[in-house]
C-alpha atoms as a PDB file:
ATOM      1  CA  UNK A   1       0.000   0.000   0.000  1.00  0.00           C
ATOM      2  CA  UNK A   2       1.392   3.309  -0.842  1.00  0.00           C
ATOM      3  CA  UNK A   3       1.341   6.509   1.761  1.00  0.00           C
ATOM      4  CA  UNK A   4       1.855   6.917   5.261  1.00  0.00           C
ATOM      5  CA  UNK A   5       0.903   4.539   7.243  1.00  0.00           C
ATOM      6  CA  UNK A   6       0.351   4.462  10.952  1.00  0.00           C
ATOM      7  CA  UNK A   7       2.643   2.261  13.200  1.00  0.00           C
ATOM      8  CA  UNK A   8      -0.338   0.564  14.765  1.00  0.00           C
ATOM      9  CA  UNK A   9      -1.978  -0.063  11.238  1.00  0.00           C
ATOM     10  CA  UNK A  10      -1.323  -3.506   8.982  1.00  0.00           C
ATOM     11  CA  UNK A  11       1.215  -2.689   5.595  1.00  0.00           C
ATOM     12  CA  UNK A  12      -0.082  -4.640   3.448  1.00  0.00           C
ATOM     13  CA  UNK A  13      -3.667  -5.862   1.761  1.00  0.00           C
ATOM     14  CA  UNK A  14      -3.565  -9.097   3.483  1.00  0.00           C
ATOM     15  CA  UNK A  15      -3.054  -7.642   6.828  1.00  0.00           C
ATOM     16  CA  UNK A  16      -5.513  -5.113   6.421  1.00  0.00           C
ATOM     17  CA  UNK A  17      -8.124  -8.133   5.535  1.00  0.00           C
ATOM     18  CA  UNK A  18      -7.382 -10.233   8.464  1.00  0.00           C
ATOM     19  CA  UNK A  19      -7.624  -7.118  10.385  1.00  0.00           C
ATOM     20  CA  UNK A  20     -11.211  -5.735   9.533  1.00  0.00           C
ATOM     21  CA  UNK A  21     -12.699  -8.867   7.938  1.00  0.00           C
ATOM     22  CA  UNK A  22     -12.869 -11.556  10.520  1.00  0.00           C
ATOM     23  CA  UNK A  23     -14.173 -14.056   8.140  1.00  0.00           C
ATOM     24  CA  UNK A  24     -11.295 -13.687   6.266  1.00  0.00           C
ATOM     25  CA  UNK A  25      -9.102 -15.088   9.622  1.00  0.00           C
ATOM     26  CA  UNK A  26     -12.466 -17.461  10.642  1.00  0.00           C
ATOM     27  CA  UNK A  27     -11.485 -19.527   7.081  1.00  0.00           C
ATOM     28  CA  UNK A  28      -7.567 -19.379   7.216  1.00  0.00           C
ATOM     29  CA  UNK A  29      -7.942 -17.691   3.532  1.00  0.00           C
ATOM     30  CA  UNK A  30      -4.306 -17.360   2.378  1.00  0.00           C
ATOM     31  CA  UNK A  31      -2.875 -14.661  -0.453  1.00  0.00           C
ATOM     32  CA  UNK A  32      -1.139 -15.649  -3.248  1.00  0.00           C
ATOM     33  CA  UNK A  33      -0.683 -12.721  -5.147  1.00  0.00           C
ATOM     34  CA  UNK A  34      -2.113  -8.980  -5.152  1.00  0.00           C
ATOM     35  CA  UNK A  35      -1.504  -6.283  -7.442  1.00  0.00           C
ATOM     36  CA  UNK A  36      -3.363  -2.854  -8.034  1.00  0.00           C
ATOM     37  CA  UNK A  37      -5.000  -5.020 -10.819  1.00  0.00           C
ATOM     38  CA  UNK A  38      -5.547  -8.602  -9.679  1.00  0.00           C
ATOM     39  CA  UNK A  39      -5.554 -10.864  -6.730  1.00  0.00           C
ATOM     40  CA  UNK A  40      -5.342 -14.150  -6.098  1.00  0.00           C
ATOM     41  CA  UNK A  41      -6.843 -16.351  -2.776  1.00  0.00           C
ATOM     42  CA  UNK A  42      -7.248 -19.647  -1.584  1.00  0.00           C
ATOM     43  CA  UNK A  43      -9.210 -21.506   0.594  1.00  0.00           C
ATOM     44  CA  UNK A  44      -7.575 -24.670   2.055  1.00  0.00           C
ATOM     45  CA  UNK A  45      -9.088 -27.806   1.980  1.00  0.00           C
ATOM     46  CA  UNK A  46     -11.070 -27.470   5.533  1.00  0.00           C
ATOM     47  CA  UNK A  47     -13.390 -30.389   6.256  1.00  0.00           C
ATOM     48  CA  UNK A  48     -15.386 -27.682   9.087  1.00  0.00           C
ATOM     49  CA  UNK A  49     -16.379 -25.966   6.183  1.00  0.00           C
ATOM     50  CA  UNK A  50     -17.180 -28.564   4.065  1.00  0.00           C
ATOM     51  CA  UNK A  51     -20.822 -29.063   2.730  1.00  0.00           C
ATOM     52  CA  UNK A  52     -22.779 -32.429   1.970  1.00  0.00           C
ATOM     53  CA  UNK A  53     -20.997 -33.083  -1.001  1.00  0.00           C
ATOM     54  CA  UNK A  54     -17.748 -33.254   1.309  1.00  0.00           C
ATOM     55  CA  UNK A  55     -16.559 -30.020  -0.677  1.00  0.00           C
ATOM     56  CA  UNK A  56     -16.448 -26.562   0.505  1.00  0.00           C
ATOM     57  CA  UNK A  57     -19.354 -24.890   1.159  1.00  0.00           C
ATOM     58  CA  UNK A  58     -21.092 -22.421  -1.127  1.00  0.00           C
ATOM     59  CA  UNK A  59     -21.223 -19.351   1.598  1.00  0.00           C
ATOM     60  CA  UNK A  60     -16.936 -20.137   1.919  1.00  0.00           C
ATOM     61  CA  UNK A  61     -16.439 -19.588  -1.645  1.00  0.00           C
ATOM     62  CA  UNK A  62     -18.675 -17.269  -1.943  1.00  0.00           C
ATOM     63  CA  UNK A  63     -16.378 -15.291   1.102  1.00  0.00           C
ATOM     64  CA  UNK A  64     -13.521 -16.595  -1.005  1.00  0.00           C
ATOM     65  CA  UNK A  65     -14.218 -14.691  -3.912  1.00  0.00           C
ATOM     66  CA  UNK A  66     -15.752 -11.307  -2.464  1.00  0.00           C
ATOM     67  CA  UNK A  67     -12.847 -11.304  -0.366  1.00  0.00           C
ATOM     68  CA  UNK A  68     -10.392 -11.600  -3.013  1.00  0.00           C
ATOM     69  CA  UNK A  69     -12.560  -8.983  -5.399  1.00  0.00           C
ATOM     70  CA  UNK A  70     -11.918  -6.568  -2.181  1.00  0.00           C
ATOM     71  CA  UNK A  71      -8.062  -7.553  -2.222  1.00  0.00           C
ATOM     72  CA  UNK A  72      -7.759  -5.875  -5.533  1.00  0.00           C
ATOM     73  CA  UNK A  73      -9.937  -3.662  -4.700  1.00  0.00           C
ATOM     74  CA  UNK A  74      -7.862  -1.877  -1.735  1.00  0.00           C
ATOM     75  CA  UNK A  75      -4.784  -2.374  -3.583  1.00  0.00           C
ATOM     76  CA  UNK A  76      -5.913  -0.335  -6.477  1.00  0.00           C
ATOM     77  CA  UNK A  77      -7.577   2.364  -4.755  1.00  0.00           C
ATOM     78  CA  UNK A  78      -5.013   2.096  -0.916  1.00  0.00           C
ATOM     79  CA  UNK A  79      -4.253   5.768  -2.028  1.00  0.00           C
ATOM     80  CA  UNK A  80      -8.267   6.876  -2.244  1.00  0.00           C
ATOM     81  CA  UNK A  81      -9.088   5.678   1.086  1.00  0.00           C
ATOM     82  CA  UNK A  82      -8.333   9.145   2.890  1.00  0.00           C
ATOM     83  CA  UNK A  83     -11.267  10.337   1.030  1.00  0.00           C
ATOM     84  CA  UNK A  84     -13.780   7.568  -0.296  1.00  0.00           C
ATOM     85  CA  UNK A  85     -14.648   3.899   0.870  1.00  0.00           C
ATOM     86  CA  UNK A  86     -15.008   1.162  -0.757  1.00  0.00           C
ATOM     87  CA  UNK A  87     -18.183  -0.567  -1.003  1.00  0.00           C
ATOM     88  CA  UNK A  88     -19.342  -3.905  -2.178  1.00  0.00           C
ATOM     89  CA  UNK A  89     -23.293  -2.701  -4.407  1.00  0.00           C
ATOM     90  CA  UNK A  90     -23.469  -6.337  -5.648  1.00  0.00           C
ATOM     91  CA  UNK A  91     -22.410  -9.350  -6.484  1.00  0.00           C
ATOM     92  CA  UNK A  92     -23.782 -12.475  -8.404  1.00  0.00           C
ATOM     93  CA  UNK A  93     -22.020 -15.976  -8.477  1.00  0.00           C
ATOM     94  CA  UNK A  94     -22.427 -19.226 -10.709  1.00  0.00           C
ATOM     95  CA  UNK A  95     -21.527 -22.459  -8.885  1.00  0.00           C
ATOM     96  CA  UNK A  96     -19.837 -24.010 -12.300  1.00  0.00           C
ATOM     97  CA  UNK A  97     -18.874 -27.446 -11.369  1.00  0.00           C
ATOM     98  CA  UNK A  98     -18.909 -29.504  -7.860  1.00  0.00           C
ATOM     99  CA  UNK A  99     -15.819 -28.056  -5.652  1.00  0.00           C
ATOM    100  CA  UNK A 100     -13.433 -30.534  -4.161  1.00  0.00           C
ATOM    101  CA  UNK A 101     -10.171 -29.628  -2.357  1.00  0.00           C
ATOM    102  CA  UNK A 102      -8.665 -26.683  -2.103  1.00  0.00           C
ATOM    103  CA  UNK A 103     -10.116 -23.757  -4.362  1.00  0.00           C
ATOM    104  CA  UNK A 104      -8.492 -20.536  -5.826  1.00  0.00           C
ATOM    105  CA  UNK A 105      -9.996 -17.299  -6.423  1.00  0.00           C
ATOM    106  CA  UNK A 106      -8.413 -14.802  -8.853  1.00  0.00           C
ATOM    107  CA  UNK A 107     -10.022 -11.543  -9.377  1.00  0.00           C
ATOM    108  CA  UNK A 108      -9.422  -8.614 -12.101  1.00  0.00           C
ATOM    109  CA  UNK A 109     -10.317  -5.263 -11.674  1.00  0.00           C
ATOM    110  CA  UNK A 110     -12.524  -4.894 -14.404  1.00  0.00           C
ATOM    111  CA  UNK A 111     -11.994  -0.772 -14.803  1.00  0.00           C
ATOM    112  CA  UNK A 112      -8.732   1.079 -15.163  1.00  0.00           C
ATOM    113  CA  UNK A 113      -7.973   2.473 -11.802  1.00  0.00           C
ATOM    114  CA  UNK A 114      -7.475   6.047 -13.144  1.00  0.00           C
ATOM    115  CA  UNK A 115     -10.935   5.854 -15.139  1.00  0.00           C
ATOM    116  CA  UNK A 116     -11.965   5.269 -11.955  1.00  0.00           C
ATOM    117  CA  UNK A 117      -9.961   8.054  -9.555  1.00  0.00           C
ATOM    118  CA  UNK A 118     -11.274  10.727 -12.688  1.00  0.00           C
ATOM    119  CA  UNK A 119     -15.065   9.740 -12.085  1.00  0.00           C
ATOM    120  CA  UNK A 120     -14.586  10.332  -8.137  1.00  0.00           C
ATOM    121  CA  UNK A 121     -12.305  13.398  -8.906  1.00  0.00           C
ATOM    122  CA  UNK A 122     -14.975  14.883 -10.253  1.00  0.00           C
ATOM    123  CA  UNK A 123     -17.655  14.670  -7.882  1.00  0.00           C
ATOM    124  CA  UNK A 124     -19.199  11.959  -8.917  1.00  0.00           C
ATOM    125  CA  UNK A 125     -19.607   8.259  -6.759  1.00  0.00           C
ATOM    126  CA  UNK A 126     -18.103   5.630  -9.617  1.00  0.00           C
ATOM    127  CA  UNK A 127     -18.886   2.204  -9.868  1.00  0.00           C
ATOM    128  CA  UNK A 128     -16.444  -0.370 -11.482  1.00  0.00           C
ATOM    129  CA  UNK A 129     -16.755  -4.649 -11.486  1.00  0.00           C
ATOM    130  CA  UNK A 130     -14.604  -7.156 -10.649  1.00  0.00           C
ATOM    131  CA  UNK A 131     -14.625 -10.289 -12.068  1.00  0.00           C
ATOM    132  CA  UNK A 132     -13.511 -13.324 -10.291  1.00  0.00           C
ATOM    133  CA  UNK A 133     -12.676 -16.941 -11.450  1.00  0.00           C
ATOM    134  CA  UNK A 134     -13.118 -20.001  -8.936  1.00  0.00           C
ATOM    135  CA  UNK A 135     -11.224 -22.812  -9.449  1.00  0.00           C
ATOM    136  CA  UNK A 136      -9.912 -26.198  -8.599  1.00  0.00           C
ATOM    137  CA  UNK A 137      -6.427 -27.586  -7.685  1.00  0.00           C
ATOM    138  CA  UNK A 138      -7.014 -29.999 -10.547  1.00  0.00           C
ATOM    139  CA  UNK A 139      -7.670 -26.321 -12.872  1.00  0.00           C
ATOM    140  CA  UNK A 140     -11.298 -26.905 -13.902  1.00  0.00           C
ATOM    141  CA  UNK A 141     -13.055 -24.032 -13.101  1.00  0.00           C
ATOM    142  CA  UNK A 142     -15.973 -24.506 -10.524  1.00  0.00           C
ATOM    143  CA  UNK A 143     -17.072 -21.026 -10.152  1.00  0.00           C
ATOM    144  CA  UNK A 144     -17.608 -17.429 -11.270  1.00  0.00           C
ATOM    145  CA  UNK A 145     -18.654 -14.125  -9.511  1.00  0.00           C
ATOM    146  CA  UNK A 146     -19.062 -10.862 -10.488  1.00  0.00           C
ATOM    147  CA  UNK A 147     -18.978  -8.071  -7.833  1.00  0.00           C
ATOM    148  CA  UNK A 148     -19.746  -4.534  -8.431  1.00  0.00           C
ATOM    149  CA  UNK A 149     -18.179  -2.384  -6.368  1.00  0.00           C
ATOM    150  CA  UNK A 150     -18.317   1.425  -5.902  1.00  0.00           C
ATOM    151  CA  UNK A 151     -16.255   4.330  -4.141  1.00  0.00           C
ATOM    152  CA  UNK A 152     -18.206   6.073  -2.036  1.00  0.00           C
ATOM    153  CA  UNK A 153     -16.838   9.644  -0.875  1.00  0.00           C
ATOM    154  CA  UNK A 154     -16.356  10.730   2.548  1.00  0.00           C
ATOM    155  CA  UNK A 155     -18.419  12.799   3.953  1.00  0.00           C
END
C-alpha cells in the first residue's frame, strides 16, 4: 500500500483483511498474489467448512471470492481511502462445477484504476466490477462471480 501509514496499522492488503474482515481469519484464507489489478486467494481444503458433497461450502467460496474482489480492490484504490470507501453494491455468483479440495480465487479489476480516480475526482460516486474466477487444484473451473463495487466519498 502506498502513503503513510500508521505504526499501529497492517502494511499490506492481506493484513488489512485479516484485520477488519474476521471471516477472512475465521477460514484461514491465504494470499497468493495482489496487485493494483488482480488478486489471487485460496481456501484450504477445511473439512469444518465442508458441505454435503464433502466439498467446501457455497457461503466459503462465496467469502472466497468477495474477499479476493476486495483484495484488488484496496490495492488499487489504498491511495483513495483518505477520502472515499469502498463498497461492495453487488455481487452475483455461478456455482460451475462440484468443488473438491482446495479452491483458488483470482479476481481482475474490471476498470482502469485512473478511469476510476477521474469519475470520483470529479464529484461523482463511480462504480467499477470485478470479475472473479473459482477454481480447482485440478484447474477446472468450478465457479464465477461478479462483484460490483463502488467508491463512495467521505463525507
Amino acid at each position: 500500500m502506498t502513503g503513510t501509514t500508521p505504526a499501529d496499522q497492517p502494511s499490506s492488503v492481506a493484513e488489512l483483511l485479516a484485520a477488519t474482515v474476521p471471516m477472512v481469519r475465521t477460514l484461514n484464507l491465504e494470499f497468493l498474489e495482489c496487485t493494483d489489478r488482480r488478486a489471487v486467494l485460496r481456501l484450504p481444503d477445511q473439512p469444518e467448512f465442508h458441505n454435503h458433497l464433502a466439498g467446501p461450502h457455497a457461503g466459503a467460496m462465496f467469502t472466497l471470492a468477495e474477499s479476493a474482489s476486495g483484495a484488488v480492490v484496496l490495492a488499487a484504490f489504498s491511495d483513495q481511502l483518505g477520502r472515499a470507501v469502498p463498497l461492495a453494491v453487488s455481487a452475483e455468483i455461478a456455482y460451475r462445477k462440484l468443488a473438491r479440495g482446495t479452491v483458488t480465487a483470482a479476481a481482475e479489476l474490471g476498470r482502469p484504476a485512473a478511469e476510476v480516480v477521474a469519475e470520483l475526482d470529479a464529484g461523482r460516486r463511480p462504480e467499477f466490477p470485478v470479475a472473479v474466477t473459482l477454481t480447482r487444484e485440478d484447474g477446472a473451473v468450478c465457479g464465477e462471480m461478479t462483484v460490483l463495487w463502488t467508491l463512495r466519498p467521505q463525507q
